[in-house]
C-alpha atoms as a PDB file:
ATOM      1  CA  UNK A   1      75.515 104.761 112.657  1.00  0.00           C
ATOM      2  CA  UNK A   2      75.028 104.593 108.758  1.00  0.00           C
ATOM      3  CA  UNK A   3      77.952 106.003 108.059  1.00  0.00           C
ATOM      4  CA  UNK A   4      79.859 103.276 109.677  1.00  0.00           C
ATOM      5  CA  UNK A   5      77.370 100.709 108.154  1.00  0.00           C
ATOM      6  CA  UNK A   6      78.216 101.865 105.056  1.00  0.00           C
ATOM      7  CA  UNK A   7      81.761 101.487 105.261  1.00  0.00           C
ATOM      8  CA  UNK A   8      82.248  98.115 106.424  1.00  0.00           C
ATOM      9  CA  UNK A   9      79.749  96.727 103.229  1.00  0.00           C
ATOM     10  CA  UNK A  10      82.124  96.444 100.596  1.00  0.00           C
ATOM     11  CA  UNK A  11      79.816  94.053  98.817  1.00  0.00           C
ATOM     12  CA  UNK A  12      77.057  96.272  98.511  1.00  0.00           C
ATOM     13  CA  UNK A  13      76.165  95.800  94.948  1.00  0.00           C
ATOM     14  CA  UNK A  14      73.752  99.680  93.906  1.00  0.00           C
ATOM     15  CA  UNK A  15      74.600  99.541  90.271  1.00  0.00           C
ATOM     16  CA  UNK A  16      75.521 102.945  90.778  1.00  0.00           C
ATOM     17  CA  UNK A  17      78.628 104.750  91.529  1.00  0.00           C
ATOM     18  CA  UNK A  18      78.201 104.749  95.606  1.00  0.00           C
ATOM     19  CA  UNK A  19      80.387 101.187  96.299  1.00  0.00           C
ATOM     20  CA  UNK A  20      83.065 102.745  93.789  1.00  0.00           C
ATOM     21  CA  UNK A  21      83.125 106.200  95.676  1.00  0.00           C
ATOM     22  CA  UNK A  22      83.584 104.569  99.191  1.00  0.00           C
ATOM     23  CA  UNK A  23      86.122 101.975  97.768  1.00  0.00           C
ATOM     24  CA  UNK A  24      88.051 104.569  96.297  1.00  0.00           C
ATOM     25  CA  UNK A  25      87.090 106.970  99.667  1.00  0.00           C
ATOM     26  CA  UNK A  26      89.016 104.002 102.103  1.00  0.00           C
ATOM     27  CA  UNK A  27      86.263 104.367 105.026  1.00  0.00           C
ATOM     28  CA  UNK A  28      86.607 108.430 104.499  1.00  0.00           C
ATOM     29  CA  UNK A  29      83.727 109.136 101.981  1.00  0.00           C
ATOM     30  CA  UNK A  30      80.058 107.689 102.479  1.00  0.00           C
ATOM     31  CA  UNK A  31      77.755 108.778  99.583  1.00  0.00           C
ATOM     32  CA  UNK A  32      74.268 107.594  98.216  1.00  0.00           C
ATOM     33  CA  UNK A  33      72.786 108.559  94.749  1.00  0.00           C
ATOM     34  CA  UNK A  34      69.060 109.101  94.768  1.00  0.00           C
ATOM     35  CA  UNK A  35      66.758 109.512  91.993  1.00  0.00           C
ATOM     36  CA  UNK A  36      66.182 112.248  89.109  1.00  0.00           C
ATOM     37  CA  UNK A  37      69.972 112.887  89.267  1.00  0.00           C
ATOM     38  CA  UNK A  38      70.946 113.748  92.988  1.00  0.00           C
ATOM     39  CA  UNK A  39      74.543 112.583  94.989  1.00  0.00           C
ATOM     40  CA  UNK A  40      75.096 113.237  98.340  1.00  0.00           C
ATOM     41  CA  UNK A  41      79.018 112.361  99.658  1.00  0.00           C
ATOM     42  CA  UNK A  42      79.701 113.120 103.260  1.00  0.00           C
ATOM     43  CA  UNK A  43      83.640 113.204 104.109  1.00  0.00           C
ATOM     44  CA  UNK A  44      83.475 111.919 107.756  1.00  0.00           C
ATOM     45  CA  UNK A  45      87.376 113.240 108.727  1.00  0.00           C
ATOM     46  CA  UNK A  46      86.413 116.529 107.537  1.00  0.00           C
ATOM     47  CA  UNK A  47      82.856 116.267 109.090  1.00  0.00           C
ATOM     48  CA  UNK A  48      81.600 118.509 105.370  1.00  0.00           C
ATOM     49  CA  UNK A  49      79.086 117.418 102.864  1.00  0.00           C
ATOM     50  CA  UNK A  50      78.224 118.131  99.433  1.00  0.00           C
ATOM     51  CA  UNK A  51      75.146 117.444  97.389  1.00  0.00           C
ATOM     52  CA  UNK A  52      74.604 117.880  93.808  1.00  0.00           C
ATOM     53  CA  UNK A  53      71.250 117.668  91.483  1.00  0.00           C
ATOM     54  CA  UNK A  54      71.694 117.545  87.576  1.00  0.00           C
ATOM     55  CA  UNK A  55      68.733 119.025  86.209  1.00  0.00           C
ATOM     56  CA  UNK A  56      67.391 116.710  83.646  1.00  0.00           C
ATOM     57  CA  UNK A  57      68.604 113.817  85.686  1.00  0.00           C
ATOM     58  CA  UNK A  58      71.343 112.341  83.632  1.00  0.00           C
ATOM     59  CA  UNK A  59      73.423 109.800  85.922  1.00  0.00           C
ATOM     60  CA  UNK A  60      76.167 110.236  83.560  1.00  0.00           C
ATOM     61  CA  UNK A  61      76.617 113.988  84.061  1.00  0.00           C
ATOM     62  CA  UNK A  62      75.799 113.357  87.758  1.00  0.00           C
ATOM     63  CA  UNK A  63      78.832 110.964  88.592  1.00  0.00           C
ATOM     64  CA  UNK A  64      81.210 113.346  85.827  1.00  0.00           C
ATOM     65  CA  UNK A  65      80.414 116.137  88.524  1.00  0.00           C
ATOM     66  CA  UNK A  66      80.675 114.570  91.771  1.00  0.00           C
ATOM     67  CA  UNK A  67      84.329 113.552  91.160  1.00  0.00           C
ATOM     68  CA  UNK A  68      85.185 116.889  89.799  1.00  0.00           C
ATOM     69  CA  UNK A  69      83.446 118.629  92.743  1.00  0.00           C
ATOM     70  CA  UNK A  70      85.367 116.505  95.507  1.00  0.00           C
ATOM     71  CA  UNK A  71      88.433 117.312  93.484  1.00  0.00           C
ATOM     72  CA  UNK A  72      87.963 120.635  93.543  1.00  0.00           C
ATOM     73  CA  UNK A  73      87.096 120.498  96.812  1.00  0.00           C
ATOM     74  CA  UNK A  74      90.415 118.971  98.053  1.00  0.00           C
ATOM     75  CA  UNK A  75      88.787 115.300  98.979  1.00  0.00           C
ATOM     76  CA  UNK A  76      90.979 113.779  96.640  1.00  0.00           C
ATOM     77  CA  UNK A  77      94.535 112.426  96.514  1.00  0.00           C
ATOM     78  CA  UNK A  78      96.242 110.969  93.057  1.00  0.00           C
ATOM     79  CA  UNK A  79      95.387 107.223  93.925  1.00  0.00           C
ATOM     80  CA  UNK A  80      91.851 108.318  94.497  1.00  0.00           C
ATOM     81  CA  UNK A  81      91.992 110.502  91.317  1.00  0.00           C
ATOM     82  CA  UNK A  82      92.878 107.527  89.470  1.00  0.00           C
ATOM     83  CA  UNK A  83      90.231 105.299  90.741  1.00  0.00           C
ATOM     84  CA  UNK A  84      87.309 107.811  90.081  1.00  0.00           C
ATOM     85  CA  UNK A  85      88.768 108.405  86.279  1.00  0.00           C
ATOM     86  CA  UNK A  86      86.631 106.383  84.824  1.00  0.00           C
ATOM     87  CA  UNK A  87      83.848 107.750  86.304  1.00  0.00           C
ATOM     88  CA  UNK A  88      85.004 112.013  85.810  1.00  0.00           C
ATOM     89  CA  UNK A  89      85.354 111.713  82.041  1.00  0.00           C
ATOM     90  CA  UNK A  90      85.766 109.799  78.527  1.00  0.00           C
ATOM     91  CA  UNK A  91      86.047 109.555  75.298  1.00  0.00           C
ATOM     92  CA  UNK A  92      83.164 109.031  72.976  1.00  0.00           C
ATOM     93  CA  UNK A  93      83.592 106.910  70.027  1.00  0.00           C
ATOM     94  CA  UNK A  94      81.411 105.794  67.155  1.00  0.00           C
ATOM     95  CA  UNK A  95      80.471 102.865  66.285  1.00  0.00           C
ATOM     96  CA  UNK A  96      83.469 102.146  63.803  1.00  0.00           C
ATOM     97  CA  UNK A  97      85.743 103.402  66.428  1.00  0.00           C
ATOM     98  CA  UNK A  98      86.437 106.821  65.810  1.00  0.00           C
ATOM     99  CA  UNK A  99      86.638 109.612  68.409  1.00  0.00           C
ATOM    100  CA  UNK A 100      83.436 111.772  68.445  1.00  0.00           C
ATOM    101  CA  UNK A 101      83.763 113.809  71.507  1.00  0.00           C
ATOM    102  CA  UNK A 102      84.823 113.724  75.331  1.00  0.00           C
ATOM    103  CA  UNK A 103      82.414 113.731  78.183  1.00  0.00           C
ATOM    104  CA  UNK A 104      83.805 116.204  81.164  1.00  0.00           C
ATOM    105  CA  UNK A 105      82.889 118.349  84.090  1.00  0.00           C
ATOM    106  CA  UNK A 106      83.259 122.177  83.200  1.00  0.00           C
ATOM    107  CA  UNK A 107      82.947 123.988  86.144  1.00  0.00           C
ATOM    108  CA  UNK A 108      84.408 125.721  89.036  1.00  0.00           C
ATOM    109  CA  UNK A 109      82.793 125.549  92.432  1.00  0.00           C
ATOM    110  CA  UNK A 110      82.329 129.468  93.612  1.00  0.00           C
ATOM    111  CA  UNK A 111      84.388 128.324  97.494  1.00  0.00           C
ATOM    112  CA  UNK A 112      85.659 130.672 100.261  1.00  0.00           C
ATOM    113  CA  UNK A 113      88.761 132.003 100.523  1.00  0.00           C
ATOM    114  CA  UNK A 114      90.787 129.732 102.855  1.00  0.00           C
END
């Protein structure tokens, strides 16, 4: 099974977010980022998906809104909140240092009532 595959190849080396998201996942998320700005993360003890497409592509904004949407979604604990940080937002700075702006999901999934 992929999924399984996946999960036991800690040293597969994308240069994307997917080795980070399963890391941080511990054998629960799989996920692979495709091209023009699509992320698909399967949560294999919950047996639900999600898959996002950022319109103009940027990988950036792509990874920002994957974390936020698993957060939102309940996939995440505080140790795994912590590990994806880096990847959900950050500062901008210029080039002599000073802060310019913040880079941030700002959105609310539209989800059932539970």
């Amino acid at each position: 099974m992929r999924a399984d595959a996946c999960s036991r190849r800690r040293a597969i080396r994308t240069g994307r977010n997917d080795l980070a998201f399963m890391q941080a996942g511990r054998g629960d998320l799989v996920t692979k980022a495709g091209a023009d700005g699509v992320q698909v993360v399967a949560s294999r003890s919950r047996g639900e998906a999600l898959a996002l497409k950022i319109a103009d592509g940027n990988k950036v904004a792509l990874f920002a809104a994957t974390v936020e949407a698993m957060d939102q979604l309940g996939w995440l604990d505080e140790v795994q909140r912590e590990r994806l940080g880096p990847w959900r937002s950050e500062t901008i700075a210029s080039i002599k240092g000073a802060l310019v702006g913040e880079r941030k999901a700002a959105f609310r999934l539209a989800l059932p009532p539970v």
